[in-house]
N, C-alpha and C. Protein backbone atom coordinates (compact mmCIF):
# COMPACT_ATOMS: atom_id res chain seq x y z
N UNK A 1 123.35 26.98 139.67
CA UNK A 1 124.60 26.37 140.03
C UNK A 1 125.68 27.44 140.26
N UNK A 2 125.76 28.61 139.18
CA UNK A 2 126.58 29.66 139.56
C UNK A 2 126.75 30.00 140.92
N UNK A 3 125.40 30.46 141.19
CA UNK A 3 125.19 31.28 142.95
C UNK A 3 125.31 30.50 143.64
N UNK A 4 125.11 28.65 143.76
CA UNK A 4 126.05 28.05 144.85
C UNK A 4 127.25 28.54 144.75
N UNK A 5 128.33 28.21 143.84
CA UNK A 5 129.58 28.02 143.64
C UNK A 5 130.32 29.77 144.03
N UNK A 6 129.38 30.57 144.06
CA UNK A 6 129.63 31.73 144.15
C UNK A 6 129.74 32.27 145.81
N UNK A 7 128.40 31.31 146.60
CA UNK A 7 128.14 31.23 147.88
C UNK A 7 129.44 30.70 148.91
N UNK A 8 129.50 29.38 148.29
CA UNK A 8 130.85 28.56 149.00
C UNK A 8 131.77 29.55 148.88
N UNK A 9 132.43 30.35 147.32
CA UNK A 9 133.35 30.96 147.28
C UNK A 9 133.49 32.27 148.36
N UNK A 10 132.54 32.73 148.70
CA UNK A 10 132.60 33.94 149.76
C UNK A 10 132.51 32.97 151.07
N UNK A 11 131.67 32.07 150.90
CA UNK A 11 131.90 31.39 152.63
C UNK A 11 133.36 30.72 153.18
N UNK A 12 133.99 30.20 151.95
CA UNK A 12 135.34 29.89 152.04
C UNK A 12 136.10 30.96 152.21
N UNK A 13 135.88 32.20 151.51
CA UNK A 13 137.21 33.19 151.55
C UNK A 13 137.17 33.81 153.06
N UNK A 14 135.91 34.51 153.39
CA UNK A 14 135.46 34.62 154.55
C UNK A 14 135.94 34.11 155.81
N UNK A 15 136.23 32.49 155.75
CA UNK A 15 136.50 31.55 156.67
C UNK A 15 138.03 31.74 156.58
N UNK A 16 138.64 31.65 155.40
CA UNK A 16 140.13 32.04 155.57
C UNK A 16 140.66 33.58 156.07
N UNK A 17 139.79 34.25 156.05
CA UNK A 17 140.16 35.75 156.77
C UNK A 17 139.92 35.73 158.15
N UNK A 18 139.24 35.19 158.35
CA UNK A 18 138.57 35.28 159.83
C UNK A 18 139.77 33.84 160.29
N UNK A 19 140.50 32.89 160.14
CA UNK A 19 141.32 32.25 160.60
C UNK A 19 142.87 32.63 160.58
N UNK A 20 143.11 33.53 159.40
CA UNK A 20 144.10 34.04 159.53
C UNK A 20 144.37 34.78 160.32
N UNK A 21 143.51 36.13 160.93
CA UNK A 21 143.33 36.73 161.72
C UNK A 21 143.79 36.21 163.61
N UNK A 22 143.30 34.90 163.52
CA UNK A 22 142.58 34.51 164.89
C UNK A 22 143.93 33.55 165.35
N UNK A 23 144.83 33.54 163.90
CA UNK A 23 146.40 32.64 164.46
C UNK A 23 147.29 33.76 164.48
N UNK A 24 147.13 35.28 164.96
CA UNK A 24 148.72 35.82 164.98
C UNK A 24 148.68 35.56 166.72
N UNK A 25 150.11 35.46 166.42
CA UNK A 25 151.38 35.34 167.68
C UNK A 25 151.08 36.94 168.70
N UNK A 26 150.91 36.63 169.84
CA UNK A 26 151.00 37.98 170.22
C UNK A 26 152.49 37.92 171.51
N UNK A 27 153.16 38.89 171.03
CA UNK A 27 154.61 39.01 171.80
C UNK A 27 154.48 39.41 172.91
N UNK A 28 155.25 38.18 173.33
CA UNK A 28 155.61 38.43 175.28
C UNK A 28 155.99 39.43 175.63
N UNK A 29 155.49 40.41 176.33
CA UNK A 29 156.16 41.36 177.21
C UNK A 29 157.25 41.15 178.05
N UNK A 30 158.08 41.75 177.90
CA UNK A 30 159.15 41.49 178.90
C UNK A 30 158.78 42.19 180.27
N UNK A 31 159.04 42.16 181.65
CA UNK A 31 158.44 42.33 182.74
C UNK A 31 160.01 43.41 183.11
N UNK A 32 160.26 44.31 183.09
CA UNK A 32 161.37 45.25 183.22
C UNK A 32 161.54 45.82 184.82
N UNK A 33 160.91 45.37 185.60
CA UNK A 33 161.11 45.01 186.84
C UNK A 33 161.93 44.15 187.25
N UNK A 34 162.19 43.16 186.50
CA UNK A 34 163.02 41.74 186.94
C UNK A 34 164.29 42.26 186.07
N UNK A 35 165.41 42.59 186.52
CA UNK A 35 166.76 42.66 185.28
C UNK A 35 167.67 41.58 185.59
N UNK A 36 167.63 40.57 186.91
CA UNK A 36 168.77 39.81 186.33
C UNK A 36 167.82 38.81 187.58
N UNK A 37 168.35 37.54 187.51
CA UNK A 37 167.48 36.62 188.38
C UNK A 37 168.43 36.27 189.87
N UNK A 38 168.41 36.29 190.71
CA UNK A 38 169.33 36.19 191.45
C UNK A 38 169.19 34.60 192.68
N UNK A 39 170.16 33.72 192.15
CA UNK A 39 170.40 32.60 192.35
C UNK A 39 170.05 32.95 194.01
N UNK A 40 169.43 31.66 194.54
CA UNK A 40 169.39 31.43 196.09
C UNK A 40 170.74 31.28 197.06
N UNK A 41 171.97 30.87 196.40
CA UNK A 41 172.92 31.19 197.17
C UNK A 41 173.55 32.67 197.23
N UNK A 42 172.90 33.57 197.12
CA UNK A 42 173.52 34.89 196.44
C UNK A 42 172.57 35.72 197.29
N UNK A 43 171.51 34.75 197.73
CA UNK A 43 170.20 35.70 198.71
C UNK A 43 170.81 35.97 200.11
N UNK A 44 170.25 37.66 200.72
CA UNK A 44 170.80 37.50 202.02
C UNK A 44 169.41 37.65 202.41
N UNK A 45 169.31 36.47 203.67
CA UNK A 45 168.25 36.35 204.84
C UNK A 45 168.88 36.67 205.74
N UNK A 46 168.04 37.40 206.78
CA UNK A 46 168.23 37.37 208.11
C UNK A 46 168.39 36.44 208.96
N UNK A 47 169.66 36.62 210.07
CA UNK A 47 170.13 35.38 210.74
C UNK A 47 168.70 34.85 211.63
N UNK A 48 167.85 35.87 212.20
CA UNK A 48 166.76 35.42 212.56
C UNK A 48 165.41 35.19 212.09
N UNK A 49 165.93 34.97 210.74
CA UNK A 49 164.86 34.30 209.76
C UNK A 49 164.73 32.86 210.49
N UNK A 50 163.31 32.18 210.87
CA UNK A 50 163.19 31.08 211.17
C UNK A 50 162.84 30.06 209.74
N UNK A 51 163.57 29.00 209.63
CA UNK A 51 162.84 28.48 208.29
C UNK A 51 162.28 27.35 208.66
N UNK A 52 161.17 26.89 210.00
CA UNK A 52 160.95 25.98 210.16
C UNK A 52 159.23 26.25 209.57
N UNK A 53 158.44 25.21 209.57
CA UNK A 53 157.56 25.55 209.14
C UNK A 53 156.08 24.65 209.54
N UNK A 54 156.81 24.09 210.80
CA UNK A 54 156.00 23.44 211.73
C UNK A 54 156.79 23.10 212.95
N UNK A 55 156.06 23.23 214.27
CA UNK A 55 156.86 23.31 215.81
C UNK A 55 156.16 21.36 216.28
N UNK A 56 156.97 21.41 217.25
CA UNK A 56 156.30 20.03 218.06
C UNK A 56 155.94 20.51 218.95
N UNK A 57 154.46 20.19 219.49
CA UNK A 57 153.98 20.35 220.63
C UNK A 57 154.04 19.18 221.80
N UNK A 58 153.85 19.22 222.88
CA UNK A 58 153.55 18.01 223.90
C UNK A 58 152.78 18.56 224.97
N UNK A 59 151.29 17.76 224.60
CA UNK A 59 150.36 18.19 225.46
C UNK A 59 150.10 17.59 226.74
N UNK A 60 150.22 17.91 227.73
CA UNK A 60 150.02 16.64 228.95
C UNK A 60 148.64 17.12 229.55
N UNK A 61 147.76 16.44 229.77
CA UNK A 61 146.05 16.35 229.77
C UNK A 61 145.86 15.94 230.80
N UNK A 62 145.16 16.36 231.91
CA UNK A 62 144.63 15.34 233.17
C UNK A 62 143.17 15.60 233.47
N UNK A 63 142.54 15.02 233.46
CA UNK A 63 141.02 14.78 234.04
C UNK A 63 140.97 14.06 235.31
N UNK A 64 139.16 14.50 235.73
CA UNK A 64 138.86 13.49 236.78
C UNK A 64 137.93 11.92 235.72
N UNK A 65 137.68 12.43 234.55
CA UNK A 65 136.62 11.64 233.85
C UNK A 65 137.13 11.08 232.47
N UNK A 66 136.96 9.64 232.49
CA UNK A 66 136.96 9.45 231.25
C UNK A 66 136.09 9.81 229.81
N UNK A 67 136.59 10.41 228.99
CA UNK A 67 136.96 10.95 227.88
C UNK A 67 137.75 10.70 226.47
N UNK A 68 136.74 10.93 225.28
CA UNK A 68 137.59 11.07 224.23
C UNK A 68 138.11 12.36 223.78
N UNK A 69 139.41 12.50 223.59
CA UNK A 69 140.37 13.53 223.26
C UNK A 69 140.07 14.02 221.93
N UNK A 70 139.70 15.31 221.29
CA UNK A 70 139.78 16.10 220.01
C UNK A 70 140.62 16.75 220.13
N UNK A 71 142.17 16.56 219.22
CA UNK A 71 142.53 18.30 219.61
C UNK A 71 142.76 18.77 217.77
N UNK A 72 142.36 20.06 217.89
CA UNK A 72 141.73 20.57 216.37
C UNK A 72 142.79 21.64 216.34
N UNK A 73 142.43 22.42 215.25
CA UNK A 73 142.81 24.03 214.97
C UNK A 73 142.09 24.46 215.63
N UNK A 74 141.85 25.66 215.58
CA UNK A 74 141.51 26.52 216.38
C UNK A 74 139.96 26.68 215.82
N UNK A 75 139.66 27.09 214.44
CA UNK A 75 138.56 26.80 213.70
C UNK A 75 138.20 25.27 213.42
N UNK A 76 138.48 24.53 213.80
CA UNK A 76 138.30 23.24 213.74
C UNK A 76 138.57 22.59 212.53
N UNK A 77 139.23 23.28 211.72
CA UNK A 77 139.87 22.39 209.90
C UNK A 77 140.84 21.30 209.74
N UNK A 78 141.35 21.86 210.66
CA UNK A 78 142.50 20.45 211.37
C UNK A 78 142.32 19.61 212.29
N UNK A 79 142.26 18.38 212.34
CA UNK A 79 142.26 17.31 213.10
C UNK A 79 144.00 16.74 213.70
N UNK A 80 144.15 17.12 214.41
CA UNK A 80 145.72 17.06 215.12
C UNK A 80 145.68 15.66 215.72
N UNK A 81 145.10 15.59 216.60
CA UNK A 81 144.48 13.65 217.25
C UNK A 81 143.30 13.64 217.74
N UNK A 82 143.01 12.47 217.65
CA UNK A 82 141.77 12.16 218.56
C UNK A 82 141.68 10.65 219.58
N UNK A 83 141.60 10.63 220.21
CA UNK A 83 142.18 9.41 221.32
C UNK A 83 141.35 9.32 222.70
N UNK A 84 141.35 7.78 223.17
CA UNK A 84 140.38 7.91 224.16
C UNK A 84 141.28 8.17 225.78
N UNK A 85 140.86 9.01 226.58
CA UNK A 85 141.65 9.16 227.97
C UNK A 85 141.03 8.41 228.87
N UNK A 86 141.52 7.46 229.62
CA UNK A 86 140.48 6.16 230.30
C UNK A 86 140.95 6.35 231.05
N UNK A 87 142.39 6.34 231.42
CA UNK A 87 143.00 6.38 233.24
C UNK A 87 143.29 7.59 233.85
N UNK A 88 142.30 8.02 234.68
CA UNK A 88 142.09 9.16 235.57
C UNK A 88 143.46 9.50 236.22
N UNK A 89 143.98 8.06 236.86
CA UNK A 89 145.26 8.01 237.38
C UNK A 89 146.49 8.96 237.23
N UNK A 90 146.66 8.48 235.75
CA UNK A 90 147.86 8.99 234.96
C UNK A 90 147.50 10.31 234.08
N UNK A 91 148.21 11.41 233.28
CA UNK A 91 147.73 12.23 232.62
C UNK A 91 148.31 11.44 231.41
N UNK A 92 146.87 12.09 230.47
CA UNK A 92 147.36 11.71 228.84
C UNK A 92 148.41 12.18 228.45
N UNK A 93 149.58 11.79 227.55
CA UNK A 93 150.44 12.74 226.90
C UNK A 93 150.27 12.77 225.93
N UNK A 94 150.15 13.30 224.63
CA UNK A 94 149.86 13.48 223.12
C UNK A 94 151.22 14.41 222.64
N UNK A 95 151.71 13.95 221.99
CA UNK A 95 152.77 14.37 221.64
C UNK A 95 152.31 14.97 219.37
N UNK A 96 152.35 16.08 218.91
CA UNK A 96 151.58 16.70 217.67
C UNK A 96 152.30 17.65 217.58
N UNK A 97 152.29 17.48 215.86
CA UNK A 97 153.24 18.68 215.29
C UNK A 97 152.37 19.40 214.41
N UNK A 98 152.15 20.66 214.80
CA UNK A 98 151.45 21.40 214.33
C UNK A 98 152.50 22.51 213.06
N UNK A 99 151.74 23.61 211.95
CA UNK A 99 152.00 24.37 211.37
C UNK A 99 152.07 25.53 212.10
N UNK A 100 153.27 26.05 212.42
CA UNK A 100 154.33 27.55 212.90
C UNK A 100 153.55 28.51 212.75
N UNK A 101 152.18 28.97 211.78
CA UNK A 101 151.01 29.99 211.96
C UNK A 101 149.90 29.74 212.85
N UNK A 102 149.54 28.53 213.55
CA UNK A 102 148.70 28.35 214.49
C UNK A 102 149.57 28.49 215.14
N UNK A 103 148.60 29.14 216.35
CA UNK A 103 149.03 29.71 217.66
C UNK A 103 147.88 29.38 218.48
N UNK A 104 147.06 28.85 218.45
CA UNK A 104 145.83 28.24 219.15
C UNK A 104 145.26 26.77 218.84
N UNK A 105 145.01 25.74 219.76
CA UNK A 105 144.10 24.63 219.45
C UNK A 105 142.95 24.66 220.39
N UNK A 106 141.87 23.86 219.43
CA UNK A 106 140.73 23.58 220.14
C UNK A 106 140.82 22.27 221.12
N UNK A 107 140.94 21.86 222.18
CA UNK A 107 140.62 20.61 222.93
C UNK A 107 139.12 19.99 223.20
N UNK A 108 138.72 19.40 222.86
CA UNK A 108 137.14 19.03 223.39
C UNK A 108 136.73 20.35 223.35
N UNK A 109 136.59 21.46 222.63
CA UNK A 109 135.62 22.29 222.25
C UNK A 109 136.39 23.57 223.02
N UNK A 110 137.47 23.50 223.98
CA UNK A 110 137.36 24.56 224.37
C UNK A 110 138.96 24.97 223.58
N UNK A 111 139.24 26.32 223.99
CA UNK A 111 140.55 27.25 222.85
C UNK A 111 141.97 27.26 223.92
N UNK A 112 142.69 26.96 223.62
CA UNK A 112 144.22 27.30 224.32
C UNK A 112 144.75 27.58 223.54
N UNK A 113 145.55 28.68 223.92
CA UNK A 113 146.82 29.29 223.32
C UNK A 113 147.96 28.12 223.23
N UNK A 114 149.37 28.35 222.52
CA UNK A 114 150.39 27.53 222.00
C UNK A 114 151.59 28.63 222.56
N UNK A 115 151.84 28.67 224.10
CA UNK A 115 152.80 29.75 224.09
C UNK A 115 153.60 29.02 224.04
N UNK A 116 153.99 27.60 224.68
CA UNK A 116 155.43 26.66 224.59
C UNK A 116 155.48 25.53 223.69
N UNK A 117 156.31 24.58 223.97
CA UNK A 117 156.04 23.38 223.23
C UNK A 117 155.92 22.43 224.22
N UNK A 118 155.45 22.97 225.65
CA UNK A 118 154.95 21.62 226.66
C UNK A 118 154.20 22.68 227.36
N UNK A 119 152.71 21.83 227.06
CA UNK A 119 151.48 22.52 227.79
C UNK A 119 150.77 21.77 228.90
N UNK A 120 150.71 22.04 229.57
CA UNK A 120 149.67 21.62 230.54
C UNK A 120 148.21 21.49 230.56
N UNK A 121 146.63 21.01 230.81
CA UNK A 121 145.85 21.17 230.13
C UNK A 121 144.78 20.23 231.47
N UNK A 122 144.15 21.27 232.44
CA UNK A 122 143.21 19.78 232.58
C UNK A 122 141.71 20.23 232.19
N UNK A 123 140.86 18.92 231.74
CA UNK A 123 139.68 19.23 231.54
C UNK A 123 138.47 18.89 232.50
């Protein structure tokens, strides 16, 4: 009975060293790069800083054939529209607002550049 009571007593003390240990606080570093925070009205941007962060496009589409319309990203991750073009007659217009870092869409598989915000396009 001793050498239980003797066992627990080292497995208990044991357990309290090893928990005391495993709760200290470890102190935040302060980052001494940053010395004072400087409020957003206090920021100077450049007057030709653009802060938009998506353009409107307007695509005008003409075929001889009816067609369904894909127009993608450029890698194809984005789905911008998809729509059916039935009247040869008239050109499609699709009007899509794309994100200000694309500079290219895919149409039915093939790549155009985004130099304006009214493109022309026949397939």
């Amino acid at each position: 009975m001793r050498n239980k009571s003797i066992l627990i007593y080292s497995f208990l003390t044991i357990l309290l060293v090893v928990l005391s240990f495993s709760c200290q606080k470890f102190e935040k570093q302060q980052d001494s790069t940053i010395d004072q925070e400087i409020a957003l009205k206090d920021a100077n941007f450049s007057p030709e800083f653009d802060w938009e962060t998506s353009r409107n496009i307007t695509l005008t589409i003409s075929s001889t054939n009816s067609q369904i319309v894909t127009i993608t990203s450029a890698d194809k991750s984005i789905r911008f529209h998809k729509g059916m073009f039935s009247n040869e007659k008239e050109n499609y217009v699709v009007k899509i607002n794309v994100p200000t870092h694309i500079d290219k869409l895919n149409i039915n598989n093939q790549e155009f550049d985004l130099s304006s915000e009214n493109i022309f396009i026949n397939l």
